[in-house]
N, C-alpha and C. Protein backbone atom coordinates (compact mmCIF):
# COMPACT_ATOMS: atom_id res chain seq x y z
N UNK A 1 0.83 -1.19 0.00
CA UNK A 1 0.00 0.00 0.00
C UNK A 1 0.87 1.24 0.00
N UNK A 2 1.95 1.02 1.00
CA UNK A 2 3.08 2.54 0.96
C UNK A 2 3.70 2.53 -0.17
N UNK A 3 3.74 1.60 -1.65
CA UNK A 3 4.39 1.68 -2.34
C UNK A 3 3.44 2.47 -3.74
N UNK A 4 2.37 2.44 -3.48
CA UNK A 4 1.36 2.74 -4.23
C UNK A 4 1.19 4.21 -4.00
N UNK A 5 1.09 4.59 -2.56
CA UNK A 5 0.93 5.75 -2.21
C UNK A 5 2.23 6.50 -2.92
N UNK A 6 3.55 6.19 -2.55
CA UNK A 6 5.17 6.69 -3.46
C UNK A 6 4.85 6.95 -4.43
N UNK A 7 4.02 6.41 -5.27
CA UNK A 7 4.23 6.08 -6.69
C UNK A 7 4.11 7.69 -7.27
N UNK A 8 4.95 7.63 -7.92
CA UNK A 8 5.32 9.32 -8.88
C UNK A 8 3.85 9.03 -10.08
N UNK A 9 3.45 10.20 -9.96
CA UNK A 9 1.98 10.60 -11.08
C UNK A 9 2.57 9.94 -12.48
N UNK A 10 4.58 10.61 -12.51
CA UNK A 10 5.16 10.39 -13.48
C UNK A 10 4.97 8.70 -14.44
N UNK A 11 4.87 8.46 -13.64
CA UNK A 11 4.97 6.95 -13.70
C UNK A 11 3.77 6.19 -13.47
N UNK A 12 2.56 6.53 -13.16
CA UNK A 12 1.52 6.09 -13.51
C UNK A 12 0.83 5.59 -14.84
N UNK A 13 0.18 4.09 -14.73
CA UNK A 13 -0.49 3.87 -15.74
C UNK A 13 -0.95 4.95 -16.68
N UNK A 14 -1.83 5.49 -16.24
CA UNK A 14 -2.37 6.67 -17.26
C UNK A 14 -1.11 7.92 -17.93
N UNK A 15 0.08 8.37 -17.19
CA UNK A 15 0.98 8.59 -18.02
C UNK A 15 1.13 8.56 -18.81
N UNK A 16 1.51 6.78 -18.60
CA UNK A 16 1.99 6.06 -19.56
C UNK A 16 1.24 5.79 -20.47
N UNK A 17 -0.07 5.88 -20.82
CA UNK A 17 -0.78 6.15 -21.43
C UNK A 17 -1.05 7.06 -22.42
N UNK A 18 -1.07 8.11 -21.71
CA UNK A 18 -0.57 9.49 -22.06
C UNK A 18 0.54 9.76 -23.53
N UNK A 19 1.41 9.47 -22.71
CA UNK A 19 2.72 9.57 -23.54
C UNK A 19 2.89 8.46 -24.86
N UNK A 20 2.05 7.18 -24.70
CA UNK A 20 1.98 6.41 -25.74
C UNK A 20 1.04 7.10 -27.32
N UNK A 21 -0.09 7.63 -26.20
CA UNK A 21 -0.56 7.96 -27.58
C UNK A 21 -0.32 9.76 -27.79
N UNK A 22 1.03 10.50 -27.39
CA UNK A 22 1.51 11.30 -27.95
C UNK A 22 2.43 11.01 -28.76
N UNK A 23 3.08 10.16 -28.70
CA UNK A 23 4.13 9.57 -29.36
C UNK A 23 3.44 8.49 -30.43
N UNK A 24 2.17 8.14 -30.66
CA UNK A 24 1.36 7.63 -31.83
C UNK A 24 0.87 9.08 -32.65
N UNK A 25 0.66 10.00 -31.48
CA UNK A 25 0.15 11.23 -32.98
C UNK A 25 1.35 12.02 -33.30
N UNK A 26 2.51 12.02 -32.97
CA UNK A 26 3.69 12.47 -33.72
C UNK A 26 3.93 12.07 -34.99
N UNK A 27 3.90 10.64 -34.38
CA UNK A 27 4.43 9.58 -36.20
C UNK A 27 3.56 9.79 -36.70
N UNK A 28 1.82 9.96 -36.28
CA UNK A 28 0.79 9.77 -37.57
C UNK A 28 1.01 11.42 -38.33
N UNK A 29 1.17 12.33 -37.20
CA UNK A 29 1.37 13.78 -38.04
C UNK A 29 2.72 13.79 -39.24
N UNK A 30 3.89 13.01 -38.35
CA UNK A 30 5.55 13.01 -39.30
C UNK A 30 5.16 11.99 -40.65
N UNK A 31 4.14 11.12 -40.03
CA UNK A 31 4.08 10.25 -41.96
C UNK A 31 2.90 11.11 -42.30
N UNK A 32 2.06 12.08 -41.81
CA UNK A 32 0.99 13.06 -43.24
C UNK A 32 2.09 13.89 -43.61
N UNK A 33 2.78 14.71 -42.47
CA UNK A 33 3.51 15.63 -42.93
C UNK A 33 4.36 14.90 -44.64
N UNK A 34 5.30 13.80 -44.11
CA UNK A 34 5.62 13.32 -45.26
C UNK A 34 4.86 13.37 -46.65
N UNK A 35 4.03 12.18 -46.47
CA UNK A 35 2.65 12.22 -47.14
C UNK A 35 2.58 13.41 -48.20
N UNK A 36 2.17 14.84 -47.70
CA UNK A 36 1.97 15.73 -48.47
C UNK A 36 2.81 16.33 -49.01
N UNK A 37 4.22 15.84 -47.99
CA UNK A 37 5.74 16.63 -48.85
C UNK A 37 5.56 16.35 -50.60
N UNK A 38 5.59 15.06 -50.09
CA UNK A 38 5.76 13.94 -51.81
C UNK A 38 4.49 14.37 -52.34
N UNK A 39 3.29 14.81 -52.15
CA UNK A 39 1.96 15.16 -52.88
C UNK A 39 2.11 16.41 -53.70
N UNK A 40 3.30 17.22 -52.74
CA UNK A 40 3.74 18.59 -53.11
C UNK A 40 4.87 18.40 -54.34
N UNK A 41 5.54 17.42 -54.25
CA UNK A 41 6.93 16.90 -55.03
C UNK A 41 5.90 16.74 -55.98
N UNK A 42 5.49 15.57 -55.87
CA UNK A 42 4.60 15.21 -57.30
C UNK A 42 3.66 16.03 -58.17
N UNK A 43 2.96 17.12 -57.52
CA UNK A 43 2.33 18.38 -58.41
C UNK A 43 3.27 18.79 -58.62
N UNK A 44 4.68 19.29 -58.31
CA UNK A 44 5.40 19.70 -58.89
C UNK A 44 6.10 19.21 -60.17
N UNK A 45 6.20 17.85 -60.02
CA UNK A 45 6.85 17.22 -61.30
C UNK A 45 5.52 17.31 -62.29
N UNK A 46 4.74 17.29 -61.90
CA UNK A 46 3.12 17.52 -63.14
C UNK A 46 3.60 18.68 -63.87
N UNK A 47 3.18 19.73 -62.72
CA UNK A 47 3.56 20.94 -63.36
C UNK A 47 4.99 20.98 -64.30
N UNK A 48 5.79 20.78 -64.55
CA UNK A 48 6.68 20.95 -65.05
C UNK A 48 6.99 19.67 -66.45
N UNK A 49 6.13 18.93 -66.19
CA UNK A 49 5.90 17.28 -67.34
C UNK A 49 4.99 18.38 -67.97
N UNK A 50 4.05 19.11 -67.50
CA UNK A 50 2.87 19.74 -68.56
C UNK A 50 3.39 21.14 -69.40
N UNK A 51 4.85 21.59 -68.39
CA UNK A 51 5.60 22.85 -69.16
C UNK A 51 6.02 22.35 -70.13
N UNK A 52 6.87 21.07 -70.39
CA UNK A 52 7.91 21.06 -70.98
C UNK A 52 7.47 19.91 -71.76
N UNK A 53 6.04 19.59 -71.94
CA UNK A 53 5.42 18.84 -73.17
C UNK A 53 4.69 19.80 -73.76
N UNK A 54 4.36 21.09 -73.27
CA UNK A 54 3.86 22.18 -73.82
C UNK A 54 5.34 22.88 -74.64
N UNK A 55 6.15 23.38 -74.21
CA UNK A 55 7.10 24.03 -74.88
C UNK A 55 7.77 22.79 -76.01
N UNK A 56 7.91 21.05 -76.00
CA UNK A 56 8.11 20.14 -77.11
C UNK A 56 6.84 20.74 -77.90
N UNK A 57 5.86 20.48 -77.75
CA UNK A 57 4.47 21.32 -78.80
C UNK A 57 4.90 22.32 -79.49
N UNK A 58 5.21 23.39 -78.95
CA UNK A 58 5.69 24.65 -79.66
C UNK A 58 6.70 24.45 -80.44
N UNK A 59 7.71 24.14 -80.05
CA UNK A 59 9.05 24.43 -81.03
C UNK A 59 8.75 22.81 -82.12
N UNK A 60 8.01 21.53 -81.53
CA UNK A 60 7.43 20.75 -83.27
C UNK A 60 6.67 21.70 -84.28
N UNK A 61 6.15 22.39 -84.06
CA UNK A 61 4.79 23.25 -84.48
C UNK A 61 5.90 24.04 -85.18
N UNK A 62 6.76 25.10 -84.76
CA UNK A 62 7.20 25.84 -85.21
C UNK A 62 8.60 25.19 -86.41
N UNK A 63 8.97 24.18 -86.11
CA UNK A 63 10.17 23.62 -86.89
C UNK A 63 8.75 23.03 -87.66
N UNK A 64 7.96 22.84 -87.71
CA UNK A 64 7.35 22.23 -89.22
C UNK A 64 6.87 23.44 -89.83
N UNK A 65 6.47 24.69 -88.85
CA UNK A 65 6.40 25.64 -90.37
C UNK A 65 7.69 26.47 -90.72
N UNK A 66 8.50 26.33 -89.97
CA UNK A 66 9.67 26.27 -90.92
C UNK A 66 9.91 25.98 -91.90
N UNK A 67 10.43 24.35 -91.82
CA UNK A 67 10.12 23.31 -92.95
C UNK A 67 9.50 23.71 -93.96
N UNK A 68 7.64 23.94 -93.63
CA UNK A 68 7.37 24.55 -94.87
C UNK A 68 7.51 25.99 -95.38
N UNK A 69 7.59 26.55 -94.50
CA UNK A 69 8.48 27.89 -95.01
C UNK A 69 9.09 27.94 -95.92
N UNK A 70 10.03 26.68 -95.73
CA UNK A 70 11.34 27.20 -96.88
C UNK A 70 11.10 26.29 -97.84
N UNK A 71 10.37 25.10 -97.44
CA UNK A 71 9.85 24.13 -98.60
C UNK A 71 8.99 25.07 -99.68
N UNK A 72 8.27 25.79 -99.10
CA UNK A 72 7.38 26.49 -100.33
C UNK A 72 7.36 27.51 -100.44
N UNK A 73 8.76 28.45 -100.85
CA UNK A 73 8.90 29.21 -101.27
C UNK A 73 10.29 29.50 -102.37
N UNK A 74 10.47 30.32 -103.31
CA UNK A 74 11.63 30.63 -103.85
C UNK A 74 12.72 31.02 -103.62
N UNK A 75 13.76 30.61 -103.97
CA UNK A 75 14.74 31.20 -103.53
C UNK A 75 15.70 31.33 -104.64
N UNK A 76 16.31 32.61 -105.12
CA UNK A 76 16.59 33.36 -105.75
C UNK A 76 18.10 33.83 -105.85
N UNK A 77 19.13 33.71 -106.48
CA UNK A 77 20.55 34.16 -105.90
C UNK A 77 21.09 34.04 -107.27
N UNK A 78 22.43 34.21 -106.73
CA UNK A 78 23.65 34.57 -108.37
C UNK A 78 24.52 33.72 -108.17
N UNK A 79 24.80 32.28 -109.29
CA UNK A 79 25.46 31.82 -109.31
C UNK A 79 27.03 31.91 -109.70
N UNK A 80 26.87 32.95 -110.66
CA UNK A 80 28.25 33.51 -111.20
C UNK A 80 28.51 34.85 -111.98
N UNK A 81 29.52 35.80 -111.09
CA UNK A 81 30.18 36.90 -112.05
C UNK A 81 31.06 36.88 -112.27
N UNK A 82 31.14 37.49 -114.07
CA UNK A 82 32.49 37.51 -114.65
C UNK A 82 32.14 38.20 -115.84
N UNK A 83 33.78 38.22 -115.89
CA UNK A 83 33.32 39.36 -117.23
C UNK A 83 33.38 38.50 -118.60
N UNK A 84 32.95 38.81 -119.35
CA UNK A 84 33.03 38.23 -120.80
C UNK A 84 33.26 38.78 -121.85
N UNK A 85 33.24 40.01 -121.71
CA UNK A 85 33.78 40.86 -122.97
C UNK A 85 34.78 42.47 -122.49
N UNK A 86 35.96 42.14 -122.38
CA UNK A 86 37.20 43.10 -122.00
C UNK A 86 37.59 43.71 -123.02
N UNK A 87 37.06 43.77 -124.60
CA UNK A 87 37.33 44.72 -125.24
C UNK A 87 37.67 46.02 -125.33
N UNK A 88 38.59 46.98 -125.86
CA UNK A 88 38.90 47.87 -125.36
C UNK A 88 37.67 49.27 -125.69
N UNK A 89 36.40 48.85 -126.39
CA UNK A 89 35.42 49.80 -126.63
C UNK A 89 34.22 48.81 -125.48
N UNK A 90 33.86 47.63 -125.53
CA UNK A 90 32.81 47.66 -124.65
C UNK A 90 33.24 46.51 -123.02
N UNK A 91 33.60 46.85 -122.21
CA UNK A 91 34.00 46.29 -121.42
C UNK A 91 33.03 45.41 -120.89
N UNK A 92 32.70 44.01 -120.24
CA UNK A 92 31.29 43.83 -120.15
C UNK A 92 31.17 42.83 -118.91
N UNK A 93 29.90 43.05 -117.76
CA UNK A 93 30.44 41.48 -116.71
C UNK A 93 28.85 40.66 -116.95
N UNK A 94 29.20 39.99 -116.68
CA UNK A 94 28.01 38.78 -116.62
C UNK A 94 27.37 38.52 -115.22
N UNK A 95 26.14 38.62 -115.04
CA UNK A 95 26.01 38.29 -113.67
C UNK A 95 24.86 37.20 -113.99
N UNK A 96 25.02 35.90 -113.63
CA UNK A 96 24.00 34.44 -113.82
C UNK A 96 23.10 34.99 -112.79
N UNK A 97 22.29 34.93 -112.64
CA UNK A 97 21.17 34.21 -111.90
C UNK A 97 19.91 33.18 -111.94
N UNK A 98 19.46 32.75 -110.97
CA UNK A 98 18.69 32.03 -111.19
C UNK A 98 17.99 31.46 -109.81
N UNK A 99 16.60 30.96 -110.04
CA UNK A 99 15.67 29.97 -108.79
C UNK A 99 16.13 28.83 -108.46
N UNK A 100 17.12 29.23 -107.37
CA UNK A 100 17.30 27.42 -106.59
C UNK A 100 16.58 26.86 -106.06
N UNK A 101 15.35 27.41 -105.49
CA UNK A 101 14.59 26.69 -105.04
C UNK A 101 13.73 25.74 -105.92
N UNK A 102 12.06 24.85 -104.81
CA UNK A 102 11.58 24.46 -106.09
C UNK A 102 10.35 24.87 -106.84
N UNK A 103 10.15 26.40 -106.56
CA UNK A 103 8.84 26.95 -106.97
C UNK A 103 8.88 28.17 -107.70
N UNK A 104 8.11 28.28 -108.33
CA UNK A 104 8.46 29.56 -109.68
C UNK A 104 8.47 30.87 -108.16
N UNK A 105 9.53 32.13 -108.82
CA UNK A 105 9.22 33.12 -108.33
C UNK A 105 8.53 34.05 -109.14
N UNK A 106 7.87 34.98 -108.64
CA UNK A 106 6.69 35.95 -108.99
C UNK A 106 7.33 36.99 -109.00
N UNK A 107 6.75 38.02 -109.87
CA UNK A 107 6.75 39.18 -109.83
C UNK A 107 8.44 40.24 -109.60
N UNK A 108 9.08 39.12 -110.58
CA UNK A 108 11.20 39.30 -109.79
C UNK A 108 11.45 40.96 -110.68
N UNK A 109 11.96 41.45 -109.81
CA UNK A 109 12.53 42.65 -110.42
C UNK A 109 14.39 42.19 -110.44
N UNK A 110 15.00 42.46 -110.84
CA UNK A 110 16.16 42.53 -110.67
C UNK A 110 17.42 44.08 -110.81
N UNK A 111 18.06 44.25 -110.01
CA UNK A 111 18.88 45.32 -110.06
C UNK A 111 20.84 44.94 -110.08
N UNK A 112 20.82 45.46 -110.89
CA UNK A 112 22.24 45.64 -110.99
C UNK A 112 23.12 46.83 -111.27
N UNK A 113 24.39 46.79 -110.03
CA UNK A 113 25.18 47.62 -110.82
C UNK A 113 26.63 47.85 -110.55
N UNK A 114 26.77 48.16 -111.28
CA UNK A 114 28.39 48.28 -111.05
C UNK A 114 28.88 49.52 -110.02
N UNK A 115 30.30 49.05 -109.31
CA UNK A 115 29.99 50.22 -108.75
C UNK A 115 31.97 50.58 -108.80
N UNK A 116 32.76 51.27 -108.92
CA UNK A 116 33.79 51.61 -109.23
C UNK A 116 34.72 53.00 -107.99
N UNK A 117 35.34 52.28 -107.55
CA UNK A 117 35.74 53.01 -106.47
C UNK A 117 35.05 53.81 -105.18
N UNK A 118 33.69 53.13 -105.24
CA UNK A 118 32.76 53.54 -104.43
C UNK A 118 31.75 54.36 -104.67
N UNK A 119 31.95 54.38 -106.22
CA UNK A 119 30.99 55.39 -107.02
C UNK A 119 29.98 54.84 -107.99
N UNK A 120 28.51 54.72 -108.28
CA UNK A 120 27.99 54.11 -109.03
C UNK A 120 28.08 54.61 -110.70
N UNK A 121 28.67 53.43 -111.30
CA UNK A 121 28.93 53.38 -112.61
C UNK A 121 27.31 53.50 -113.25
N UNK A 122 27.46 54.73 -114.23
CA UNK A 122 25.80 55.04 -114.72
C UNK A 122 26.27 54.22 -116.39
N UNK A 123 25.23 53.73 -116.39
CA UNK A 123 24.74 52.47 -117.67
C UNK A 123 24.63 53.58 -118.98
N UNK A 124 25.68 52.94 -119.65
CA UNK A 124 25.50 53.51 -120.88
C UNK A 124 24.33 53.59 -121.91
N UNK A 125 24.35 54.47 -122.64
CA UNK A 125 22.68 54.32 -123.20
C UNK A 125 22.24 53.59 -123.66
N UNK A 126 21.32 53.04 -123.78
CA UNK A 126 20.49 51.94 -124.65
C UNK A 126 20.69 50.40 -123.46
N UNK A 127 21.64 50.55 -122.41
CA UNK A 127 21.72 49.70 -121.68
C UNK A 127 20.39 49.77 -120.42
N UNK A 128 20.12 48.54 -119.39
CA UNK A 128 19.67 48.66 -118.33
C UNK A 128 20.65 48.24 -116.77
N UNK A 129 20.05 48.84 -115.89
CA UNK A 129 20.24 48.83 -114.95
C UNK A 129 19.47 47.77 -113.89
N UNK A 130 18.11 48.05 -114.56
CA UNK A 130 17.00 46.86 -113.86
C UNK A 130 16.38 46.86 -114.76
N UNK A 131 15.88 45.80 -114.58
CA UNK A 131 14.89 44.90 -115.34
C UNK A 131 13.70 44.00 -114.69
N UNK A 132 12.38 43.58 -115.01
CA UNK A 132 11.62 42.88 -115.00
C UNK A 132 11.68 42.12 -115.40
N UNK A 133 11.91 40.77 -114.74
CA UNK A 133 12.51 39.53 -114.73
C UNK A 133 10.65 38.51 -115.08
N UNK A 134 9.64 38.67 -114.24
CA UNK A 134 8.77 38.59 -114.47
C UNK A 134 8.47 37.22 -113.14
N UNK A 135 8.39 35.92 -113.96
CA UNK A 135 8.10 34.70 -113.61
C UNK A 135 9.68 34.24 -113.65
N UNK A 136 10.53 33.39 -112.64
CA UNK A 136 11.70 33.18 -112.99
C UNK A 136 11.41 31.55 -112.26
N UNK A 137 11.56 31.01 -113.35
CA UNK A 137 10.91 29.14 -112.58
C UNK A 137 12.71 28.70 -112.54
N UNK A 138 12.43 27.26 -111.46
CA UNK A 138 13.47 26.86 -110.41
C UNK A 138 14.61 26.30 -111.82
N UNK A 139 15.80 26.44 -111.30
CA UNK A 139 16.91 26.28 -112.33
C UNK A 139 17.08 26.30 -113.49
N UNK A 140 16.45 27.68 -113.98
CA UNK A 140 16.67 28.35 -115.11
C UNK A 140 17.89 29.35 -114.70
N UNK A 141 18.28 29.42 -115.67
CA UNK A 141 19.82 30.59 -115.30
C UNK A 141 19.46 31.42 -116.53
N UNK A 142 19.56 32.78 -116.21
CA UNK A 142 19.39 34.05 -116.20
C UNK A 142 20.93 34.88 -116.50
N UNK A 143 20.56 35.79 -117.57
CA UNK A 143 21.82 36.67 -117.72
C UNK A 143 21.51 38.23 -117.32
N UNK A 144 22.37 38.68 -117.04
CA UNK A 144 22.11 40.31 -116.77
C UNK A 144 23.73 40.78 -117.09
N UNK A 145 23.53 41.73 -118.18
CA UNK A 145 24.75 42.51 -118.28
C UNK A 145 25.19 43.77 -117.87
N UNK A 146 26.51 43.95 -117.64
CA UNK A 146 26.51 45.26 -116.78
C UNK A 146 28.01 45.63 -117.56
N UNK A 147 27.82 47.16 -117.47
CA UNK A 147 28.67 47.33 -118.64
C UNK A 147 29.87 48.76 -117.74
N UNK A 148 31.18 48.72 -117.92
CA UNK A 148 31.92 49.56 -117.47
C UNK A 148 32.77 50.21 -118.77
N UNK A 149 33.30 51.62 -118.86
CA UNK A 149 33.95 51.99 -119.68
C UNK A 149 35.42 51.56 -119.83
N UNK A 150 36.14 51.63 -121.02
CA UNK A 150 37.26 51.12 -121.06
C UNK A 150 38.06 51.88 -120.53
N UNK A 151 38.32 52.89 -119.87
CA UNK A 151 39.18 53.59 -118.83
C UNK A 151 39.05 53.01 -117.30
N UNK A 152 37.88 53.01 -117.13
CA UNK A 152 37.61 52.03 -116.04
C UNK A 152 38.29 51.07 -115.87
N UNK A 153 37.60 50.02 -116.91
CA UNK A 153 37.98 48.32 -116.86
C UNK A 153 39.91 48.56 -116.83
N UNK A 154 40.52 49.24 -117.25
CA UNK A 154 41.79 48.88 -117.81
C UNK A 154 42.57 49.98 -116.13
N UNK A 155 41.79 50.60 -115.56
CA UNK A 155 42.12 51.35 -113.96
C UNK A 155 42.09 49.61 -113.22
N UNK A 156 40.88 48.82 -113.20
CA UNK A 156 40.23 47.88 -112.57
C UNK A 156 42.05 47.09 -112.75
N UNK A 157 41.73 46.50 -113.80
CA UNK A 157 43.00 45.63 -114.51
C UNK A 157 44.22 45.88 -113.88
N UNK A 158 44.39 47.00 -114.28
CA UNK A 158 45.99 47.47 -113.58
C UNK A 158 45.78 47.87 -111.82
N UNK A 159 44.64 47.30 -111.25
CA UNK A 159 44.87 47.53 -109.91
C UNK A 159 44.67 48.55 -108.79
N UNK A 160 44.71 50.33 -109.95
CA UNK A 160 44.45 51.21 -109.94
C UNK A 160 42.91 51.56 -109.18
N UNK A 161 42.24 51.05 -109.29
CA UNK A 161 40.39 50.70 -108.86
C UNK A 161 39.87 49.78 -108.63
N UNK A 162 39.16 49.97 -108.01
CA UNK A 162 38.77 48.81 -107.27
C UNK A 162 37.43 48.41 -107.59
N UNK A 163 36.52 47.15 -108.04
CA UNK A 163 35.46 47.21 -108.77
C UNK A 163 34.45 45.85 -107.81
N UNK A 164 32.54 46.70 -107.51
CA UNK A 164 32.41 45.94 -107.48
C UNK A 164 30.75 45.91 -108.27
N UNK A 165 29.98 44.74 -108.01
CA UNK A 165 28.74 44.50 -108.42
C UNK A 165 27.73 44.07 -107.28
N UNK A 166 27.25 45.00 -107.29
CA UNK A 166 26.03 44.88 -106.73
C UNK A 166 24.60 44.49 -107.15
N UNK A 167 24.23 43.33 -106.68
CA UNK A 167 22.85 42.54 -107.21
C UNK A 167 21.72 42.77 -106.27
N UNK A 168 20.80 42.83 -106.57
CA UNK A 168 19.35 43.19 -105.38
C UNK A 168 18.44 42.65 -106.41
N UNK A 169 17.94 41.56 -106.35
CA UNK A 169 16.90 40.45 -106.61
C UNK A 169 15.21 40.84 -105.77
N UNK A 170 14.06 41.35 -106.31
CA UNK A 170 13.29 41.29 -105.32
C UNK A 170 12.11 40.35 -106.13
N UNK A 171 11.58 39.71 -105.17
CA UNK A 171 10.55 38.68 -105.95
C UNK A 171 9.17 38.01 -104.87
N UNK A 172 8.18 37.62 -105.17
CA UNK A 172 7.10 36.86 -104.18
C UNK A 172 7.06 35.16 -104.53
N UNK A 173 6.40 34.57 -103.71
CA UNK A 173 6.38 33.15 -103.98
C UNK A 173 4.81 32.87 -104.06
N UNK A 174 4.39 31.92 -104.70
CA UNK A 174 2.90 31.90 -105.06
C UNK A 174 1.98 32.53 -104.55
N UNK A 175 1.86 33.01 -102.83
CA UNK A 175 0.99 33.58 -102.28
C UNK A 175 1.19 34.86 -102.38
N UNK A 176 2.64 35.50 -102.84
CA UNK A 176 2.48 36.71 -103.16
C UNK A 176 1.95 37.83 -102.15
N UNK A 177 1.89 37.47 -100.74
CA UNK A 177 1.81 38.00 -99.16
C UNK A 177 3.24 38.36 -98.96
N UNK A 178 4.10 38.69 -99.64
CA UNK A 178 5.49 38.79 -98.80
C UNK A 178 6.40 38.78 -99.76
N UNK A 179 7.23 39.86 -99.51
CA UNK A 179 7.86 40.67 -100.53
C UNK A 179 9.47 39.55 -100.05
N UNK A 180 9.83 39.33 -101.18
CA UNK A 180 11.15 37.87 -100.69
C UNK A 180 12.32 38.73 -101.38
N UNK A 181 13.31 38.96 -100.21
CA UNK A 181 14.26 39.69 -101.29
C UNK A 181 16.06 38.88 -101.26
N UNK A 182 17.04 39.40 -102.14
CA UNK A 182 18.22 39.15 -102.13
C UNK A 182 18.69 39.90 -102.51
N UNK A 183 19.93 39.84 -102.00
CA UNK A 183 21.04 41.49 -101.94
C UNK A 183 22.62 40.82 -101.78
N UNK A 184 23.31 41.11 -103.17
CA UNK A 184 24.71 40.39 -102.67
C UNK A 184 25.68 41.47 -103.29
N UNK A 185 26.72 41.73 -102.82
CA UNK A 185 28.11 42.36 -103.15
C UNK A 185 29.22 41.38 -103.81
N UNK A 186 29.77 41.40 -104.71
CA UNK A 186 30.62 40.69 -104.95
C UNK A 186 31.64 41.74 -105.75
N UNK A 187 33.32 41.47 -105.21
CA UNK A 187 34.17 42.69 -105.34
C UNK A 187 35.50 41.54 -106.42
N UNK A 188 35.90 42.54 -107.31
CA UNK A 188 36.54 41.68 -108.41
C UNK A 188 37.74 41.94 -108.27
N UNK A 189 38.78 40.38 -107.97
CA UNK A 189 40.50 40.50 -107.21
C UNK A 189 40.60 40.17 -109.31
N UNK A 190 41.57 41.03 -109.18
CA UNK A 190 42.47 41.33 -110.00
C UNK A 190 43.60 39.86 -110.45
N UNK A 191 43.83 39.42 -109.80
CA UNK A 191 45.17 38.49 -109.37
C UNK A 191 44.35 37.53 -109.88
N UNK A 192 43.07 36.91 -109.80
CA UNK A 192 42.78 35.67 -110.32
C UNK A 192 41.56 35.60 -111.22
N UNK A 193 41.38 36.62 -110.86
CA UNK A 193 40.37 37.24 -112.69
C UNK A 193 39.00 36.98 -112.02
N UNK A 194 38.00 36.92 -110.76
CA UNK A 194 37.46 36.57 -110.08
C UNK A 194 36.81 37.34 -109.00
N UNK A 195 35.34 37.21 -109.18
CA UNK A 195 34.22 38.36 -108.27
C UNK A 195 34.08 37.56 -107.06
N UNK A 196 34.32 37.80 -106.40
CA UNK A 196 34.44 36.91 -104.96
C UNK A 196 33.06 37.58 -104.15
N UNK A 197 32.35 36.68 -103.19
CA UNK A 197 31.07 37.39 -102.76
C UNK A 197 31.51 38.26 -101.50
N UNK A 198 30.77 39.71 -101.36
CA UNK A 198 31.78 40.48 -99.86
C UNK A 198 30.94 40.98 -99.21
N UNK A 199 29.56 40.32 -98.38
CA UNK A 199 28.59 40.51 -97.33
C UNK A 199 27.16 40.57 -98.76
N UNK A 200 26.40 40.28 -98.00
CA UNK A 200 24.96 40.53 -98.31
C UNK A 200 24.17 40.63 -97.52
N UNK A 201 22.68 40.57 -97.82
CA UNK A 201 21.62 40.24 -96.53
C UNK A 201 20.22 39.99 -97.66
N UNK A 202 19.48 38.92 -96.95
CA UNK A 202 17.83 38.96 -97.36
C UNK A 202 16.98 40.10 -96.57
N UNK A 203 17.32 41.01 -96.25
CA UNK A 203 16.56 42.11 -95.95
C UNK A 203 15.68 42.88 -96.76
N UNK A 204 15.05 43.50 -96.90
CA UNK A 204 14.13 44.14 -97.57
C UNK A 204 14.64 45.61 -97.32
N UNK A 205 15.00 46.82 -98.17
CA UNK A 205 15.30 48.03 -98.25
C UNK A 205 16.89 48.11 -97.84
N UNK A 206 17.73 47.32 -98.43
CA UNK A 206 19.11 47.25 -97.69
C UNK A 206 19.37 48.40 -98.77
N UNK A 207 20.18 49.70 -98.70
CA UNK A 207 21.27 50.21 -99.25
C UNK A 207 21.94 49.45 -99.81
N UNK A 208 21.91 49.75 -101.47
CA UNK A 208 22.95 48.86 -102.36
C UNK A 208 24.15 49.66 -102.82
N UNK A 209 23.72 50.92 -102.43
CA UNK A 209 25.25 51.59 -102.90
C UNK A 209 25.96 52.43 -101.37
């Protein structure tokens, strides 16, 4: 009986009781707490599986109208300048062009010109400068002549001047919504008889001289 009476509250059945089922709602709170960590992890990996199958969407979407972008439209450029006639009355360069792509271009204007120490060479009479090219269908090659005086050509020759040609191609592709252009410089080395290409751009309104 005196040992019952001793007995610390501490240490009583019901305590112990006590403390059992505080130590049952710890773990049940530490495994929800868990629980929702990982509920939180896992909306998170959603969220970010639904970003980044959304942003694969976009850039497939956008690389196929690419694709057809360039699949269906013209494309337009200069395969070769040179001169062909160095006579000492008509000096003369050749500039090829033509549609690499595989669809007729529309509506092609073409411009050319010579340009001579940084100065534009004016086209002798009866010559052009531009022309209406019209319909220019895929790998047809195209001539355009451009003509310099024989004081010129023979400055050019001896090194004296420096010569170049400037091409500006403007044209539409069947839908004819969108003005498609090309613009190239090509500057002529002396030493190997040869118009080498020296910057361009597909821009629309580039300064050609």
């Amino acid at each position: 009986m005196a040992d019952k009476e001793n007995e610390s509250p501490a240490h009583s059945p019901a305590a112990q009781q006590d403390r059992e089922l505080l130590r049952a709602e710890r773990s049940m709170l530490a495994r929800l707490a868990q629980a929702v960590k990982l509920a939180d992890f896992m909306a998170i990996l959603m969220v970010l599986a639904t970003f980044f199958s959304a942003y694969a969407t976009w850039r497939t979407a956008k690389l196929t109208s690419t694709i057809f972008a360039v699949a269906d439209r013209p494309f337009i450029g200069v395969q070769q300048v040179a001169f062909v006639g160095t006579d000492a009355q008509h000096p003369m360069i050749s500039v090829n062009f033509k549609n690499f792509g595989s669809i007729p271009a529309l509506d092609t204007i073409v411009s050319v010109h010579a340009v001579v120490d940084g100065k534009v060479v004016t086209p002798p009479a009866g010559t052009m400068s531009e022309m209406d090219a019209g319909i220019v269908s895929p790998d047809v090659l195209h001539d355009f002549f451009v003509f310099i005086s024989p004081g010129q050509y023979q400055a050019v020759a001896a090194g004296k001047s420096n010569l170049q040609v400037h091409v500006t191609v403007l044209y539409k592709g069947p839908s004819r919504d969108m003005q498609l252009c090309y613009f190239e410089r090509f500057a002529y080395d002396r030493r190997v008889n040869v118009f080498m290409a020296s910057g361009g751009s597909d821009k629309c309104g580039t300064d050609v001289f």
